[in-house]
N, C-alpha and C. Protein backbone atom coordinates (compact mmCIF):
# COMPACT_ATOMS: atom_id res chain seq x y z
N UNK A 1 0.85 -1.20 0.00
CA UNK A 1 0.00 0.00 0.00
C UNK A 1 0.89 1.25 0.00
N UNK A 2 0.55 2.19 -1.16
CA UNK A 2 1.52 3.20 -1.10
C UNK A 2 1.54 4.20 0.50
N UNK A 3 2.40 5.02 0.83
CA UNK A 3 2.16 5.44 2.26
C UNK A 3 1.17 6.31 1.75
N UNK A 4 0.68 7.39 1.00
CA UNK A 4 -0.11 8.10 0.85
C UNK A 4 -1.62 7.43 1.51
N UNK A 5 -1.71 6.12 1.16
CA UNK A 5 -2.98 5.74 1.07
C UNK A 5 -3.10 5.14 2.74
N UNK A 6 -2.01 6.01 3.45
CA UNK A 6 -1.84 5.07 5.06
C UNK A 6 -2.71 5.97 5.88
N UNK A 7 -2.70 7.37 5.11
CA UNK A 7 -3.31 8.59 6.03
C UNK A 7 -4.66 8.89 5.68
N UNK A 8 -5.45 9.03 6.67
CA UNK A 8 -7.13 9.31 6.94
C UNK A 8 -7.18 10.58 6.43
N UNK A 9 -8.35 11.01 6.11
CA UNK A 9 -8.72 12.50 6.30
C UNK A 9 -8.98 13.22 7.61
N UNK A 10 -8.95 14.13 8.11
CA UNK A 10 -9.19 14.67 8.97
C UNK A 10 -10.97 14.98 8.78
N UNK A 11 -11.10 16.03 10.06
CA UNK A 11 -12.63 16.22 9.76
C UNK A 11 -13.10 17.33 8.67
N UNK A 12 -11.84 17.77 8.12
CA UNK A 12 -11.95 18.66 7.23
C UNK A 12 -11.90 18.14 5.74
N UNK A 13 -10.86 17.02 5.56
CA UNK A 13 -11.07 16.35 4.31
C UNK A 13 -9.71 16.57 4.42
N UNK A 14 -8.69 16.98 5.31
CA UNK A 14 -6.77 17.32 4.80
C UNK A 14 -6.67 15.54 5.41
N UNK A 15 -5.36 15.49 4.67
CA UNK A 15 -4.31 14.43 5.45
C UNK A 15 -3.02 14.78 5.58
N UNK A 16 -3.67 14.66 6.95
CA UNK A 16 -2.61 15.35 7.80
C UNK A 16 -1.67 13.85 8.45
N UNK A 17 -0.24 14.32 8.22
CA UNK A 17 1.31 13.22 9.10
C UNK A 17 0.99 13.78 10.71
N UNK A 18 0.42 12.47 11.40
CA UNK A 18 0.31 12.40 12.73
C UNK A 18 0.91 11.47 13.39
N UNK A 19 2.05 10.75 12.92
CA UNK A 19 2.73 9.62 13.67
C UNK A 19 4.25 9.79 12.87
N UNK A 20 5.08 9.77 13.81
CA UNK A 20 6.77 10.06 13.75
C UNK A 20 6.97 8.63 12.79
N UNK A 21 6.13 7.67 12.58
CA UNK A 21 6.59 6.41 12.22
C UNK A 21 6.61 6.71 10.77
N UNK A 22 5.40 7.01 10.48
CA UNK A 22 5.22 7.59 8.94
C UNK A 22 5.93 8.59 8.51
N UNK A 23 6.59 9.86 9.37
CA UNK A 23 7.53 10.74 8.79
C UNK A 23 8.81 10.18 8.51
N UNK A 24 9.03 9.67 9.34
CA UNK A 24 10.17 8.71 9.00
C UNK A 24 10.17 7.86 8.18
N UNK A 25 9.33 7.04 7.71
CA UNK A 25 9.50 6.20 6.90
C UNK A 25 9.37 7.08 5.30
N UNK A 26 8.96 8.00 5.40
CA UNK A 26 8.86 9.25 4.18
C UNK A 26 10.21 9.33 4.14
N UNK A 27 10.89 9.85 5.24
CA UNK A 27 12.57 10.61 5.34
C UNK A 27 13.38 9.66 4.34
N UNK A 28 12.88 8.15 5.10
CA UNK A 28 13.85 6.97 4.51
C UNK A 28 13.79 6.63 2.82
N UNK A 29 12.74 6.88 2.14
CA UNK A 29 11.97 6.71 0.89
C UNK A 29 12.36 7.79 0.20
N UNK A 30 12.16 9.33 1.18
CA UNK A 30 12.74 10.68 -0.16
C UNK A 30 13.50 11.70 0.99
N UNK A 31 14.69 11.89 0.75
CA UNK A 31 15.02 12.04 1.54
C UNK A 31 14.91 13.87 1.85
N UNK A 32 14.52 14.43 0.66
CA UNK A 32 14.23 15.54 0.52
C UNK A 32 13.17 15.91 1.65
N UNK A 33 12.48 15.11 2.11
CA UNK A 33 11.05 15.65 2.62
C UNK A 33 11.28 15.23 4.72
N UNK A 34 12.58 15.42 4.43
CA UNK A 34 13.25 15.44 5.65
C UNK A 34 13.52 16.97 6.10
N UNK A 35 12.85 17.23 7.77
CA UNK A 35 12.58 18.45 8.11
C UNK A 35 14.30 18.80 8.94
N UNK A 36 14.79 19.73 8.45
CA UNK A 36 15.79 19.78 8.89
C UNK A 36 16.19 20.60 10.30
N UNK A 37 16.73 20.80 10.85
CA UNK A 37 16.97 21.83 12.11
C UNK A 37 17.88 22.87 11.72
N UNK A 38 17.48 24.43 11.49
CA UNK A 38 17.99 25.46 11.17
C UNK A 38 19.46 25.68 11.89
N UNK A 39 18.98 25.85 13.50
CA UNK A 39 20.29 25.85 14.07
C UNK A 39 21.29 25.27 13.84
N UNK A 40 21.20 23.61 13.37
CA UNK A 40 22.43 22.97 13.28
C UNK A 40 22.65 23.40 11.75
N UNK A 41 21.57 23.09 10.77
CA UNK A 41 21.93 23.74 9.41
C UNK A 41 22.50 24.70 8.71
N UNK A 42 22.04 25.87 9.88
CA UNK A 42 22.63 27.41 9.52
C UNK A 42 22.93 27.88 10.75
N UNK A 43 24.35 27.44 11.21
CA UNK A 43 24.53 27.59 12.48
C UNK A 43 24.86 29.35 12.45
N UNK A 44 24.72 30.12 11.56
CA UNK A 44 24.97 31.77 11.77
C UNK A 44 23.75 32.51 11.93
N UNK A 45 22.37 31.73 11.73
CA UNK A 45 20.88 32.35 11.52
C UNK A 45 20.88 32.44 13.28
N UNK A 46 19.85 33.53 13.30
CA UNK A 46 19.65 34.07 14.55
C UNK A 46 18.04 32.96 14.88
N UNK A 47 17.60 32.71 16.09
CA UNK A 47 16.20 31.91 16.17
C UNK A 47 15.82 33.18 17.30
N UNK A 48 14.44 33.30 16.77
CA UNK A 48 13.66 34.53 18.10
C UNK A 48 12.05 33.15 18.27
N UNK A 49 12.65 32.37 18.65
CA UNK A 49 10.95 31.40 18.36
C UNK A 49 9.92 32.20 19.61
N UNK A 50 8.96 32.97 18.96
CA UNK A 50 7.83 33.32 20.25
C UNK A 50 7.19 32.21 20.58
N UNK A 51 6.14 31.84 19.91
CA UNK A 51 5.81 30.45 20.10
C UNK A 51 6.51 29.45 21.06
N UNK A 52 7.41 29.36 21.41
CA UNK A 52 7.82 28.56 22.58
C UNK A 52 7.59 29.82 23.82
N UNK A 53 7.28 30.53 23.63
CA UNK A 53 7.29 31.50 25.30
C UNK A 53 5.47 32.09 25.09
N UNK A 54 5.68 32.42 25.98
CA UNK A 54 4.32 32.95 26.31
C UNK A 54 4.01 34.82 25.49
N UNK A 55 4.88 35.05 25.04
CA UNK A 55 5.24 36.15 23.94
C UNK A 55 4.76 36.03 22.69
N UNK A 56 3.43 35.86 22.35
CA UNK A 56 2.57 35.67 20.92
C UNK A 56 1.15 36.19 20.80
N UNK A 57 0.61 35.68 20.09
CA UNK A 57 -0.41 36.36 20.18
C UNK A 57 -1.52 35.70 20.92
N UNK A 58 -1.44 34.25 21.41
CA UNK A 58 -2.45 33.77 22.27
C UNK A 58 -2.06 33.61 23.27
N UNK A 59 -0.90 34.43 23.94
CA UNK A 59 -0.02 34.57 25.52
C UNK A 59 0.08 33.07 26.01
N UNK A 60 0.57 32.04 25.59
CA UNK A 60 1.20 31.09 25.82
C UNK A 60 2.06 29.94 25.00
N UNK A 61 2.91 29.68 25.23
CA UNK A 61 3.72 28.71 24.53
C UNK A 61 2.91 27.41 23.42
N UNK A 62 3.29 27.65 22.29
CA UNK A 62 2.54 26.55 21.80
C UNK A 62 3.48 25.74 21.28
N UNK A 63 4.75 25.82 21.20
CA UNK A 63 5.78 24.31 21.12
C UNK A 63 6.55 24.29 22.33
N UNK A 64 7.03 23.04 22.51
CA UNK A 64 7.60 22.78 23.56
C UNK A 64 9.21 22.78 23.26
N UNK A 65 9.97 23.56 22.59
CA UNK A 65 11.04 24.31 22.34
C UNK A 65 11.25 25.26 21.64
N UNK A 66 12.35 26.29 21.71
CA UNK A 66 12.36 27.34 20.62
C UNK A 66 13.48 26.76 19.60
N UNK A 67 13.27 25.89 18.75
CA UNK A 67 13.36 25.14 17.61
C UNK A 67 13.07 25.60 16.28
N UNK A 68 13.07 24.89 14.75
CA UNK A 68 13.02 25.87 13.50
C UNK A 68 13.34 24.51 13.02
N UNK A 69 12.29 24.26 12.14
CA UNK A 69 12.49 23.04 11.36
C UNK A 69 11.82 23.48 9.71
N UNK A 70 12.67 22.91 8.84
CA UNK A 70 11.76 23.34 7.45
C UNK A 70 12.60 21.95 6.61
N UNK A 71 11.82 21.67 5.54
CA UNK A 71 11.85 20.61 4.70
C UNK A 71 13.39 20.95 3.96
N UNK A 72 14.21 19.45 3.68
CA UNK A 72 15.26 19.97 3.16
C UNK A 72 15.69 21.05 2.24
N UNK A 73 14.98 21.17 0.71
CA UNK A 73 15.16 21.84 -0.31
C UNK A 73 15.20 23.84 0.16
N UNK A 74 14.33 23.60 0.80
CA UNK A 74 13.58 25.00 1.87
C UNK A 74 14.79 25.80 2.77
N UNK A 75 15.11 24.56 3.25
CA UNK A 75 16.40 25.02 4.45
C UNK A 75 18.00 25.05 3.41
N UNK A 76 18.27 24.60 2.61
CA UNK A 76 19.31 24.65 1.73
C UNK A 76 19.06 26.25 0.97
N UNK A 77 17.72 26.58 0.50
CA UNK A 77 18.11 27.54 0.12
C UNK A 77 17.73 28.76 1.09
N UNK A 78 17.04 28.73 1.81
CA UNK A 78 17.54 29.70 3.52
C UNK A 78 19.07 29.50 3.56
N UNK A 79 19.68 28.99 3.47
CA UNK A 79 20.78 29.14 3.39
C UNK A 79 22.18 29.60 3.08
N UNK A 80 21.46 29.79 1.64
CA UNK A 80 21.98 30.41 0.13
C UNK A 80 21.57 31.96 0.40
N UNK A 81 20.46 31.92 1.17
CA UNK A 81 19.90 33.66 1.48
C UNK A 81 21.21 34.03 2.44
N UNK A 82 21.00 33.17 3.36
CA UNK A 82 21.84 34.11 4.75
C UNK A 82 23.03 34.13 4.28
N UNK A 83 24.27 33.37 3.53
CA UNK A 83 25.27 33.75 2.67
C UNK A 83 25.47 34.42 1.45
N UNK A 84 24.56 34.66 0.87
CA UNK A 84 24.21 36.02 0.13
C UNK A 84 24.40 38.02 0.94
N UNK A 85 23.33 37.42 1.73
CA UNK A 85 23.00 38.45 2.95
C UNK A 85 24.34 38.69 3.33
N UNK A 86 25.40 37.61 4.33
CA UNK A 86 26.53 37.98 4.94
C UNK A 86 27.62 38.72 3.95
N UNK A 87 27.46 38.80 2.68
CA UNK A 87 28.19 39.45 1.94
C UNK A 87 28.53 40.96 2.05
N UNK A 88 27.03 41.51 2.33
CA UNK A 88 27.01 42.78 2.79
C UNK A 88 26.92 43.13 3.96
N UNK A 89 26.85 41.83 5.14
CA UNK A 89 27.28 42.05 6.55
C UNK A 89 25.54 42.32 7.33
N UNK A 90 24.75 41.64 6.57
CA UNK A 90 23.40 41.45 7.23
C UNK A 90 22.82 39.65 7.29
N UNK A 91 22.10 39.40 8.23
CA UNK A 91 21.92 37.93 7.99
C UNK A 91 20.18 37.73 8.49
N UNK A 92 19.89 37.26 8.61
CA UNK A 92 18.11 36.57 8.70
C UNK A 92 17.93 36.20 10.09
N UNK A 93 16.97 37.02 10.79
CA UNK A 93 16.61 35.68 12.37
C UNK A 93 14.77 35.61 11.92
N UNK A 94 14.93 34.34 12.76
CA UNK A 94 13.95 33.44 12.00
C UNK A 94 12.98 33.31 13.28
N UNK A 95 11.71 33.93 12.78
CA UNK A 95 10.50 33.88 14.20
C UNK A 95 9.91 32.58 14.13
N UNK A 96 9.78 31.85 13.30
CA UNK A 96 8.64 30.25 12.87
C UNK A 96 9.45 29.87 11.75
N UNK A 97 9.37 28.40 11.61
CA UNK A 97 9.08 27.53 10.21
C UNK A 97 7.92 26.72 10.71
N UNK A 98 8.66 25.26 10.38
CA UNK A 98 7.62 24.26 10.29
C UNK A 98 6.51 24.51 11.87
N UNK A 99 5.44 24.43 11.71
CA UNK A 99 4.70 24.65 12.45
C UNK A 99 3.53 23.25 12.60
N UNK A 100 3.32 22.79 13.64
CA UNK A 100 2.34 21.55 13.49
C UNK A 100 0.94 22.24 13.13
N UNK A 101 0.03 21.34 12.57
CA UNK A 101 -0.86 21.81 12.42
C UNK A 101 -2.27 22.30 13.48
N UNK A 102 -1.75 21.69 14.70
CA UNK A 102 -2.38 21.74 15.72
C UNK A 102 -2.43 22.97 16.31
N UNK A 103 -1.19 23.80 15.86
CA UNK A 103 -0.98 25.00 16.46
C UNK A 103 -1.37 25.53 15.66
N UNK A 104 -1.79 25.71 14.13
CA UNK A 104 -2.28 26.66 12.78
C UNK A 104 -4.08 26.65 13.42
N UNK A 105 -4.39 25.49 14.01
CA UNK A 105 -5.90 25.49 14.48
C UNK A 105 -6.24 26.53 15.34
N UNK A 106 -4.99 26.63 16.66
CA UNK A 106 -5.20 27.28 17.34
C UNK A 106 -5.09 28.43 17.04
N UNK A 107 -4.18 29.42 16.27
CA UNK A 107 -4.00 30.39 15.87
C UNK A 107 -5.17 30.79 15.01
N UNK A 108 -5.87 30.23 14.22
CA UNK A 108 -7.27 30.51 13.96
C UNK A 108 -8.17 30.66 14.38
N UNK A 109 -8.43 29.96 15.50
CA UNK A 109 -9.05 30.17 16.68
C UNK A 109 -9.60 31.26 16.95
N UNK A 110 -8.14 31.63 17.00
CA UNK A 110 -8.03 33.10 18.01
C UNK A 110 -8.22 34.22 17.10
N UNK A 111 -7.89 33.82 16.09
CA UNK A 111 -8.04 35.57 15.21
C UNK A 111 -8.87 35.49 14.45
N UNK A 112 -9.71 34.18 13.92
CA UNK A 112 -10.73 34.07 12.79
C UNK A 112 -10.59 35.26 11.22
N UNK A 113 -9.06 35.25 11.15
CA UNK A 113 -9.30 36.23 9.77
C UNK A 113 -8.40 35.47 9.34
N UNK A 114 -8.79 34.73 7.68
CA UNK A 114 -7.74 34.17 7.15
C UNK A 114 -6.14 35.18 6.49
N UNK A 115 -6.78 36.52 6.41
CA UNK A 115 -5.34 37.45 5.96
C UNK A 115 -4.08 36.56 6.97
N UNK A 116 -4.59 36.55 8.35
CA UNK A 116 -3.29 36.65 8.74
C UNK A 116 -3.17 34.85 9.72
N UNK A 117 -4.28 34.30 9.39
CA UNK A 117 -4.03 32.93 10.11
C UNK A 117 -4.55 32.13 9.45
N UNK A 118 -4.43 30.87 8.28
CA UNK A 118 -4.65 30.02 7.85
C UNK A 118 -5.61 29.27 8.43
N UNK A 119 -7.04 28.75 7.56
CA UNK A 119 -7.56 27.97 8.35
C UNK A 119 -7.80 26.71 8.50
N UNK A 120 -8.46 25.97 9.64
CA UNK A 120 -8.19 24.71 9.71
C UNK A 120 -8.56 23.49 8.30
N UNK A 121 -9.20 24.28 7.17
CA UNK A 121 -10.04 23.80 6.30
C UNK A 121 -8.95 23.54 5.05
N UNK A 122 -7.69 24.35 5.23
CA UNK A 122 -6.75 24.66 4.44
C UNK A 122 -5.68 24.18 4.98
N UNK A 123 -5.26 24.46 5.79
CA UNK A 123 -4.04 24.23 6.41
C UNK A 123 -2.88 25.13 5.93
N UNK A 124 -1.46 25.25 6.24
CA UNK A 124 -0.76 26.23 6.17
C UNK A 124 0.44 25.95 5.89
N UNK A 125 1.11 26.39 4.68
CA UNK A 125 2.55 26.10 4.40
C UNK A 125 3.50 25.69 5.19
N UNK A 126 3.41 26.45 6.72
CA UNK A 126 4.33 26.18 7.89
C UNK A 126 3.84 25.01 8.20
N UNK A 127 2.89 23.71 7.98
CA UNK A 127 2.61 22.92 8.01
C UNK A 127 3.00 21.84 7.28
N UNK A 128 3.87 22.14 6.10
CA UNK A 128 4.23 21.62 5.38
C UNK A 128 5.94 21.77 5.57
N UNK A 129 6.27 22.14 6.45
CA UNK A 129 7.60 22.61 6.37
C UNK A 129 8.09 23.18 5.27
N UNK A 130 7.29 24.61 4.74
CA UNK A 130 8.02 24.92 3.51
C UNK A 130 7.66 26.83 3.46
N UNK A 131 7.50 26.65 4.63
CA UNK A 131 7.42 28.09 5.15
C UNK A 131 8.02 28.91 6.21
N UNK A 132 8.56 30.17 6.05
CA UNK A 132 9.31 30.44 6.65
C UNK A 132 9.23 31.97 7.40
N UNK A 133 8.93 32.47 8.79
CA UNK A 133 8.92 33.87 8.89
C UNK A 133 10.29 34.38 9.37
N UNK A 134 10.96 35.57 8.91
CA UNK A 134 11.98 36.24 9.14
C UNK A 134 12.33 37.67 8.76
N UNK A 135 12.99 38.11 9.69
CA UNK A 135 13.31 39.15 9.45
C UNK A 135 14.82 39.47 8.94
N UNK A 136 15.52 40.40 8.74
CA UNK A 136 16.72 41.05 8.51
C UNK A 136 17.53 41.42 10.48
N UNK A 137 18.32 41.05 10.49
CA UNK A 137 19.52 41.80 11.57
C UNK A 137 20.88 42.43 10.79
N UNK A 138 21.64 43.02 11.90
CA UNK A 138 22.83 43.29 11.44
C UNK A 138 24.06 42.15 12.05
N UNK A 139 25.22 41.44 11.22
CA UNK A 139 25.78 40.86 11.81
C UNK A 139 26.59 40.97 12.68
N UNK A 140 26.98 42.53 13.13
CA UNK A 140 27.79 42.89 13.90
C UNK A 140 27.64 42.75 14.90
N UNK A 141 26.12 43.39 14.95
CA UNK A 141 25.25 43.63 16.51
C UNK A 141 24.31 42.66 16.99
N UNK A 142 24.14 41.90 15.68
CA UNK A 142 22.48 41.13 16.40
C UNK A 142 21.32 42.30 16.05
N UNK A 143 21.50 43.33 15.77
CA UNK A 143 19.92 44.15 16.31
C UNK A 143 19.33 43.91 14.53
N UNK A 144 18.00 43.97 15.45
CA UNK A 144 17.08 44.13 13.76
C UNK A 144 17.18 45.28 12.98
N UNK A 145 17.15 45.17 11.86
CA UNK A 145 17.26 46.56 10.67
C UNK A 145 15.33 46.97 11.35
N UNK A 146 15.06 47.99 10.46
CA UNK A 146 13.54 48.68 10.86
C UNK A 146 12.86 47.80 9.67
N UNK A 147 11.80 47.43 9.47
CA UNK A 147 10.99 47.01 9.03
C UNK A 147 9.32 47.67 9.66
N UNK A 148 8.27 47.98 8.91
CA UNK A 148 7.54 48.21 8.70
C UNK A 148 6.78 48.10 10.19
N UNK A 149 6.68 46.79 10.65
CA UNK A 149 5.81 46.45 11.98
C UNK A 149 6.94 45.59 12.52
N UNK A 150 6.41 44.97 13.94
CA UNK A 150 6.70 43.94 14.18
C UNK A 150 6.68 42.59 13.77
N UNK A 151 7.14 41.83 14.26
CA UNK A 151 6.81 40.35 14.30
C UNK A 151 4.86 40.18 14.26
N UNK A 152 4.04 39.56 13.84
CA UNK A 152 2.92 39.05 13.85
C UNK A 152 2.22 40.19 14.25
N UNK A 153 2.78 41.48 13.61
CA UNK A 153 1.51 42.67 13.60
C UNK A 153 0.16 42.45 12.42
N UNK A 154 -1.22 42.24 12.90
CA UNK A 154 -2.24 42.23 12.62
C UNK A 154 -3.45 43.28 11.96
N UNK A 155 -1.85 43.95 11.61
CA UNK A 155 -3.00 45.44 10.81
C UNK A 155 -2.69 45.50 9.24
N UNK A 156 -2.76 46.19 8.48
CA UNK A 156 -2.82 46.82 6.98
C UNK A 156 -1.25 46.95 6.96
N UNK A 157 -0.81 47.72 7.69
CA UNK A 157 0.66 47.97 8.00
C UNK A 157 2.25 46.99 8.13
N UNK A 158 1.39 46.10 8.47
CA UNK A 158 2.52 44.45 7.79
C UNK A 158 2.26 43.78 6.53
N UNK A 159 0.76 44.32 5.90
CA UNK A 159 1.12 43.37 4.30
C UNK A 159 2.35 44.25 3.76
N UNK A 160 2.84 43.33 2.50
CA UNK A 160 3.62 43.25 1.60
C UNK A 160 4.17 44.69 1.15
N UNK A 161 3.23 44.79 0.38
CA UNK A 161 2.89 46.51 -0.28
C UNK A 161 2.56 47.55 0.34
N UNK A 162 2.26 47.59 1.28
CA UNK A 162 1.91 48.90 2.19
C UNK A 162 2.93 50.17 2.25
N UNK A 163 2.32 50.82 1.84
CA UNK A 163 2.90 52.01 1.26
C UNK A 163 3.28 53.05 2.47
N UNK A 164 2.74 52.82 3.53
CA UNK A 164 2.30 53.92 3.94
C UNK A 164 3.58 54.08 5.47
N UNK A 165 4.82 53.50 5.34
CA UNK A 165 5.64 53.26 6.23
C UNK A 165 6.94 53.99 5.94
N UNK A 166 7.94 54.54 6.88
CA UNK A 166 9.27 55.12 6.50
C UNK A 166 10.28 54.63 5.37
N UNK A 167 10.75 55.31 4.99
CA UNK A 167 11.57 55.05 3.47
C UNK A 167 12.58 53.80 3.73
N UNK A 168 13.07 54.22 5.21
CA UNK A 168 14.21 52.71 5.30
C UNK A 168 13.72 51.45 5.81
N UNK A 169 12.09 51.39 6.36
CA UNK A 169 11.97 50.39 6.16
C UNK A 169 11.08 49.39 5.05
N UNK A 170 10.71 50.70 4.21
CA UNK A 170 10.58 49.74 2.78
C UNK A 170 11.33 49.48 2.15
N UNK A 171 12.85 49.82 2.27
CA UNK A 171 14.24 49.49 1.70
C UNK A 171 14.39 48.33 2.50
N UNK A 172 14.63 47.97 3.74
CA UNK A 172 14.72 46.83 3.83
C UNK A 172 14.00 45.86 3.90
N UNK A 173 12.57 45.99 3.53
CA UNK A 173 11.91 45.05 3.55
C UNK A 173 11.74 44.46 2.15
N UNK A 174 11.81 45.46 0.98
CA UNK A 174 12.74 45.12 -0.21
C UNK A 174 13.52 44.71 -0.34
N UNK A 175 14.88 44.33 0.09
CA UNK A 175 15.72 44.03 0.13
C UNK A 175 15.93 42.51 0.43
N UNK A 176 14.93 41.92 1.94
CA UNK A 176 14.60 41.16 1.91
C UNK A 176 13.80 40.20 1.29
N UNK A 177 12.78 40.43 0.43
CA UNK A 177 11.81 40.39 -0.64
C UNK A 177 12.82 39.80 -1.64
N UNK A 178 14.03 40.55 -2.24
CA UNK A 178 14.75 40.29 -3.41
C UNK A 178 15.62 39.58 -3.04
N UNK A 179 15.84 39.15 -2.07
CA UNK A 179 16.75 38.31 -2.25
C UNK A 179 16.18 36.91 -1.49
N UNK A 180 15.16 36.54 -1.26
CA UNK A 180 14.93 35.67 -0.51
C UNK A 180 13.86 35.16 -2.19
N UNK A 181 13.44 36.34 -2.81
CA UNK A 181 13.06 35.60 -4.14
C UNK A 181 14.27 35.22 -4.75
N UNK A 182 15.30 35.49 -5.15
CA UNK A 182 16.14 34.90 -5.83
C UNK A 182 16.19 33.47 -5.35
N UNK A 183 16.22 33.03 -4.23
CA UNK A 183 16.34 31.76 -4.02
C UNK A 183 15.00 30.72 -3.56
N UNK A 184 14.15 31.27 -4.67
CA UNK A 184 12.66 30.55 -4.59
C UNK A 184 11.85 30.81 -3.62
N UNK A 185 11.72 31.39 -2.85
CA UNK A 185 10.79 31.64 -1.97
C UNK A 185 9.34 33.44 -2.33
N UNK A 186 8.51 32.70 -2.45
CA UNK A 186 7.45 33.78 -2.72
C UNK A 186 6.91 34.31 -1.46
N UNK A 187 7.21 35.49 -1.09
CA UNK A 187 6.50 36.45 0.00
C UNK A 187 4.94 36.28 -0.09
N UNK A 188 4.32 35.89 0.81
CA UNK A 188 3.02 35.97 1.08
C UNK A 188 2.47 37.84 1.37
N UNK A 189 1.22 37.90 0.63
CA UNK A 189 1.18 39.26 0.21
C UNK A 189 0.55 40.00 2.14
N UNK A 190 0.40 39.17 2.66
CA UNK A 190 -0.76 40.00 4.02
C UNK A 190 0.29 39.98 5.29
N UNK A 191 1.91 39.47 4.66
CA UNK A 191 2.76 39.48 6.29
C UNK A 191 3.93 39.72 5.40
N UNK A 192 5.03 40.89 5.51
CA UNK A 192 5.93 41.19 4.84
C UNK A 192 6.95 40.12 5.38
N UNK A 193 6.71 39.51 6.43
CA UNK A 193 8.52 38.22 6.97
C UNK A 193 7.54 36.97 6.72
N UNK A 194 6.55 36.84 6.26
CA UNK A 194 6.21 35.53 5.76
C UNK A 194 6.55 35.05 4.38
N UNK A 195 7.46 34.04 4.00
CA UNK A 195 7.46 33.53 2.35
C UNK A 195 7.81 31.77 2.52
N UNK A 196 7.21 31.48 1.67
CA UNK A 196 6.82 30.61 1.41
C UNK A 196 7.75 29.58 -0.09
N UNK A 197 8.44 28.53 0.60
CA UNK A 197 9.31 28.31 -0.75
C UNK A 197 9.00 26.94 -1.88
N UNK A 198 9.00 27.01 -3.00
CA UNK A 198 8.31 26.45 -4.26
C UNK A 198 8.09 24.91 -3.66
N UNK A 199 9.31 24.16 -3.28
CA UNK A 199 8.66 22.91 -2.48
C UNK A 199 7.34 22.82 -1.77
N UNK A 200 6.51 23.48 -1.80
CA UNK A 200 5.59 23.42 -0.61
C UNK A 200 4.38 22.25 -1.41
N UNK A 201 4.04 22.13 -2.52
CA UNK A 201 3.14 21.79 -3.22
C UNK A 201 3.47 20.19 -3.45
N UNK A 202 4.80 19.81 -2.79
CA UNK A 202 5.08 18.27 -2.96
C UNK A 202 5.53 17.71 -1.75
N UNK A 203 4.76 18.49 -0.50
CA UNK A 203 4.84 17.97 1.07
C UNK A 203 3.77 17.74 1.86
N UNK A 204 3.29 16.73 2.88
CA UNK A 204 2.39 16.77 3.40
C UNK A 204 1.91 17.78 4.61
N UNK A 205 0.93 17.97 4.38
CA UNK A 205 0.69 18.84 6.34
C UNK A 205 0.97 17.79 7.23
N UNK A 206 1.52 18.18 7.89
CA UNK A 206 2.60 17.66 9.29
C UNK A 206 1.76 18.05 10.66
N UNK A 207 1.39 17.17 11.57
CA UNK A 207 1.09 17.66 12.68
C UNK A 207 2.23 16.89 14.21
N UNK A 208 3.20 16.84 13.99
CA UNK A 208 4.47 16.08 14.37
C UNK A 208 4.94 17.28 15.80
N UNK A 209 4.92 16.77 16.42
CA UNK A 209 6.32 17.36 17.87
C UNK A 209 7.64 17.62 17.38
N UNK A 210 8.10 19.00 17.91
CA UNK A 210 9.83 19.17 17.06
C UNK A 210 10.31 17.71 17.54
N UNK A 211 9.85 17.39 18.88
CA UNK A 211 10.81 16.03 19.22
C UNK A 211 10.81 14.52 18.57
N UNK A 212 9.59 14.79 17.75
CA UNK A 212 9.10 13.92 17.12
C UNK A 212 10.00 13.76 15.84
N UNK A 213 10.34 14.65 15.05
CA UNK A 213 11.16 14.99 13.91
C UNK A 213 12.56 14.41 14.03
N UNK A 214 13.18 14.55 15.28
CA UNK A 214 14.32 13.75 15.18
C UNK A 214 14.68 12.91 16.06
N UNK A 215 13.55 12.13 16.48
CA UNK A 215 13.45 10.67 17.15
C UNK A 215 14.38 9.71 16.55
């Protein structure tokens, strides 16, 4: 039986990876669709995971580490960004990747607007390990360049295009934009540090524990 045909539908109609046995046995079969760990991968990327602290938008921890996992092809070329980037002495810290899907439920939950939270009916790239939120730092200092909003700001003022923000931080949020497209990744238009990279359309939604990933 092919593994595809191992997974149920949910109550929504997704099939969703809910057992470490089956990700693994995927890992072993393609090895591409193996979720990698940023830190050890890109040991120069900065990690700000909110989501492990009580610092988000539903004031409590929803993984049980501040971890960063994304599908191989995804994390190779995150990679290719942040050594691009270090050329000119700037590099990427990374708020989310792979995200279980359990936590995309909850985050819908709470905000019921698909602009800025995927819903349970759909499911969400970061579910697929092929999504990625980040911002720009400087490598000298660690500190963030200016960008438009914060992390998981919920207004007009974090999409893509929004016009209506200081000159240097639509330069760097351009900046980031162009070069994170050069290496396949498409910016999602309603969160300027959300993009999303071309693998996403040949991975399953994942509802897996980071600890689960490298059991």
């Amino acid at each position: 039986m092919p593994p595809s045909e191992l997974i149920s539908p949910n109550m929504h109609g997704l099939r969703v990876v809910t057992t470490p046995d089956y990700y693994h046995r995927q890992v072993r079969e393609t090895p591409d669709s193996e979720l990698v760990n940023l830190a050890e991968f890109i040991p120069s990327i900065i990690l700000d995971i909110r989501y492990a602290t009580a610092a988000n938008l539903l004031g409590r921890p929803l993984y049980q580490a501040p971890k960063a996992f994304l599908r191989r092809p995804a994390a190779a070329a995150l990679r290719a960004v942040q050594e691009e980037l270090a050329t000119v002495g700037i590099g990427l810290k990374v708020f989310d990747a792979y995200r279980p899907y359990s936590a995309t439920v909850a985050f819908y939950d709470h905000v019921r607007d698909e602009t800025y939270a995927a819903p349970p009916w759909r499911g969400s790239r970061h579910n697929r390990g092929c999504a990625v939120d980040v911002t720009l730092v400087s490598l000298s200092t660690g500190e963030e360049l200016v960008m438009p909003t914060d992390f998981d700001d919920l207004t007009p003022a974090a999409h893509a295009d929004f016009s209506e923000v200081p000159a240097l931080a639509q330069l760097n949020r351009a900046v980031l934009r162009a070069v994170m497209s050069r290496h396949c990744f498409e910016q999602y238009p309603g969160e300027w540090w959300h993009f999303d990279h071309k693998c996403w359309e040949n991975q399953d939604l994942m509802d897996l524990e980071f600890a689960d990933l490298q059991a």
